[in-house]
C-alpha atoms as a PDB file:
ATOM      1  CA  UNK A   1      52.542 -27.569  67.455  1.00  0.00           C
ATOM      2  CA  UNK A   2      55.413 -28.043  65.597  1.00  0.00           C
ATOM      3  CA  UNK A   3      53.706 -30.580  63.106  1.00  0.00           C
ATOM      4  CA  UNK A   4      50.953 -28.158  62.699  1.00  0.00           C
ATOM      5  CA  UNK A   5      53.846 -25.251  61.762  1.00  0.00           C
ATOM      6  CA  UNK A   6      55.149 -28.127  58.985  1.00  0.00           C
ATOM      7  CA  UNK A   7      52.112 -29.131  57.213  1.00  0.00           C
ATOM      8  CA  UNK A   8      51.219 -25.060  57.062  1.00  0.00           C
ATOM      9  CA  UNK A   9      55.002 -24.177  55.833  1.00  0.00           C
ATOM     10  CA  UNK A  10      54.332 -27.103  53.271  1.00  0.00           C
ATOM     11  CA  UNK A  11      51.395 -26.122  52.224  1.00  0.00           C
ATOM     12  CA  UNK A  12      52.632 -22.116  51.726  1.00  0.00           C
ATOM     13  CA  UNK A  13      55.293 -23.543  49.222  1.00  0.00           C
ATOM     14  CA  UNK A  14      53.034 -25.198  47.036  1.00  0.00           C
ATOM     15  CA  UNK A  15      52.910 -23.259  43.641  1.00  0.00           C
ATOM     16  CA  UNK A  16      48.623 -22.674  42.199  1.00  0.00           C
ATOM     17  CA  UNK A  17      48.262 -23.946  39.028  1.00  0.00           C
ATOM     18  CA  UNK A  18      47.890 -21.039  36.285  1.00  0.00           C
ATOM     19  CA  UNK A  19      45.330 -20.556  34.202  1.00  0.00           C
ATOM     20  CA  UNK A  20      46.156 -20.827  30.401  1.00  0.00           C
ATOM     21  CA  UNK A  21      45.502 -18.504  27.776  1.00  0.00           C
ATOM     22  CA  UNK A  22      43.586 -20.948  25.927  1.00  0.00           C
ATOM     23  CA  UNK A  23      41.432 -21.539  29.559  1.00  0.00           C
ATOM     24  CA  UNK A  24      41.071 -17.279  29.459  1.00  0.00           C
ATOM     25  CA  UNK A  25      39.970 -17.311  25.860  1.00  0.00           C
ATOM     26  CA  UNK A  26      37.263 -19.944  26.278  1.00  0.00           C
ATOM     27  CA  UNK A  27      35.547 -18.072  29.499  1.00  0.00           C
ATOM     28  CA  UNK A  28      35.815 -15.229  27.631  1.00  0.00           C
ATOM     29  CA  UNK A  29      34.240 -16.360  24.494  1.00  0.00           C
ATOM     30  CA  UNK A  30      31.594 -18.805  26.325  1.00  0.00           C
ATOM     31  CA  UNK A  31      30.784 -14.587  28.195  1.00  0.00           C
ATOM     32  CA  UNK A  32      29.667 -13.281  25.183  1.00  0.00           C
ATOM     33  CA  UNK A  33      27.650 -16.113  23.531  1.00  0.00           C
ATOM     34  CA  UNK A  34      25.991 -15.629  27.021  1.00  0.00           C
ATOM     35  CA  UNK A  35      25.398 -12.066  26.548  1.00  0.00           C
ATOM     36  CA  UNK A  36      24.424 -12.628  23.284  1.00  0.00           C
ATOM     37  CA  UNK A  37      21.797 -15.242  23.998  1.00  0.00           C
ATOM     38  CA  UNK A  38      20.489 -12.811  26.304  1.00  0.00           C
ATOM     39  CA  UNK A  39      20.096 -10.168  23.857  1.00  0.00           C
ATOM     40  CA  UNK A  40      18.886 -12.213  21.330  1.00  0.00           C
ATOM     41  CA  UNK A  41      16.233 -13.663  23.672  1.00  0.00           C
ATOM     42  CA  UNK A  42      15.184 -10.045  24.857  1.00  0.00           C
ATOM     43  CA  UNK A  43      15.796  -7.786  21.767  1.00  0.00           C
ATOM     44  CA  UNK A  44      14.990 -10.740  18.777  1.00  0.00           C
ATOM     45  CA  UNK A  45      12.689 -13.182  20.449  1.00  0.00           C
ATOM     46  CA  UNK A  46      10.994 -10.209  22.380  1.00  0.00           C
ATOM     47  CA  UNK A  47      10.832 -12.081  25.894  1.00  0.00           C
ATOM     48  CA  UNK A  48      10.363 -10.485  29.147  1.00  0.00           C
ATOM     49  CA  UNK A  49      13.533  -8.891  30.743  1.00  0.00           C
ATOM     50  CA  UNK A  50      13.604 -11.310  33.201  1.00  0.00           C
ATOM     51  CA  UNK A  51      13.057 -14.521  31.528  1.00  0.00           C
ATOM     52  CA  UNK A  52      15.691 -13.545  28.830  1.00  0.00           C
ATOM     53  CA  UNK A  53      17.817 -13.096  32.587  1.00  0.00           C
ATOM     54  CA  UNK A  54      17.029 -16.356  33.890  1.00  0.00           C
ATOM     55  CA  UNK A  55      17.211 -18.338  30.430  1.00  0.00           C
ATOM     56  CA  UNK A  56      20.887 -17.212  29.633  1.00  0.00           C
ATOM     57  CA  UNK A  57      21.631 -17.215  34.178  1.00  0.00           C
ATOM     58  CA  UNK A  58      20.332 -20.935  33.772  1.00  0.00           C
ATOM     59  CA  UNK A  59      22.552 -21.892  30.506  1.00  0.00           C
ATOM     60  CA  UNK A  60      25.477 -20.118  32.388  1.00  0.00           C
ATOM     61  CA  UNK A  61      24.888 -22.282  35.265  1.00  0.00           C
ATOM     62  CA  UNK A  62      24.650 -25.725  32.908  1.00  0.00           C
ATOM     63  CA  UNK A  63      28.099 -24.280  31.159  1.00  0.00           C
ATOM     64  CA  UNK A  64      29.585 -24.189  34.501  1.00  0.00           C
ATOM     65  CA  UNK A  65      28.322 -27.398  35.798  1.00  0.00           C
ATOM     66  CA  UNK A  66      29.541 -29.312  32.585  1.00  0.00           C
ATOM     67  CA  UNK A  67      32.755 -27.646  33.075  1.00  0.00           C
ATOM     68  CA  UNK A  68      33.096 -28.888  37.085  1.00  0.00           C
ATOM     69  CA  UNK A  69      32.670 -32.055  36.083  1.00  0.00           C
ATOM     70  CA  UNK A  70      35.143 -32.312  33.219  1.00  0.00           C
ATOM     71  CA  UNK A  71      37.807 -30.489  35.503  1.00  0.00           C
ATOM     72  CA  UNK A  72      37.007 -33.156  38.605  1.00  0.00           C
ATOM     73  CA  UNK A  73      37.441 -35.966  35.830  1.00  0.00           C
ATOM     74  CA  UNK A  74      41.026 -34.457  34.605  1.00  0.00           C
ATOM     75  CA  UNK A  75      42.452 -33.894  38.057  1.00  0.00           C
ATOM     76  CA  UNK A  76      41.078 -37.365  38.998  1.00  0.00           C
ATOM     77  CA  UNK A  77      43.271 -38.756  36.289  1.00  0.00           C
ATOM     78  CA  UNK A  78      46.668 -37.323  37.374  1.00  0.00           C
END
């Protein structure tokens, strides 16, 4: 029981990483090209509702993806 009380104590001390500006900026920016695309799609293109929804879900989803992976590579490399 005792080891179980260390390893949780440990782990409670352990500081999160924090998110940089820089990090903030670029979620926020790759958001609106997002919503853009989405508008464009719908309002320019003149696309249904729902496939300008899916087409700008589905590049949200790639965006995210290709970020996962370069994040898994960085912290692999510490």
């Amino acid at each position: 029981m005792t080891v179980d009380r260390d390893v949780i104590e440990a782990h409670d001390q352990v500081q999160p990483d924090e998110v940089s500006r820089v990090t903030v900026v670029a979620y926020a920016v790759a958001a609106a090209l997002l919503v853009g695309w989405f508008l464009f799609g719908w309002l320019v293109l003149r696309q249904g509702f729902v496939d300008s929804v899916g087409e700008s879900a589905g590049a949200g989803f790639a965006l995210l993806l290709i970020i996962s992976v370069v994040g898994t590579v960085r912290r692999s490399r510490r």
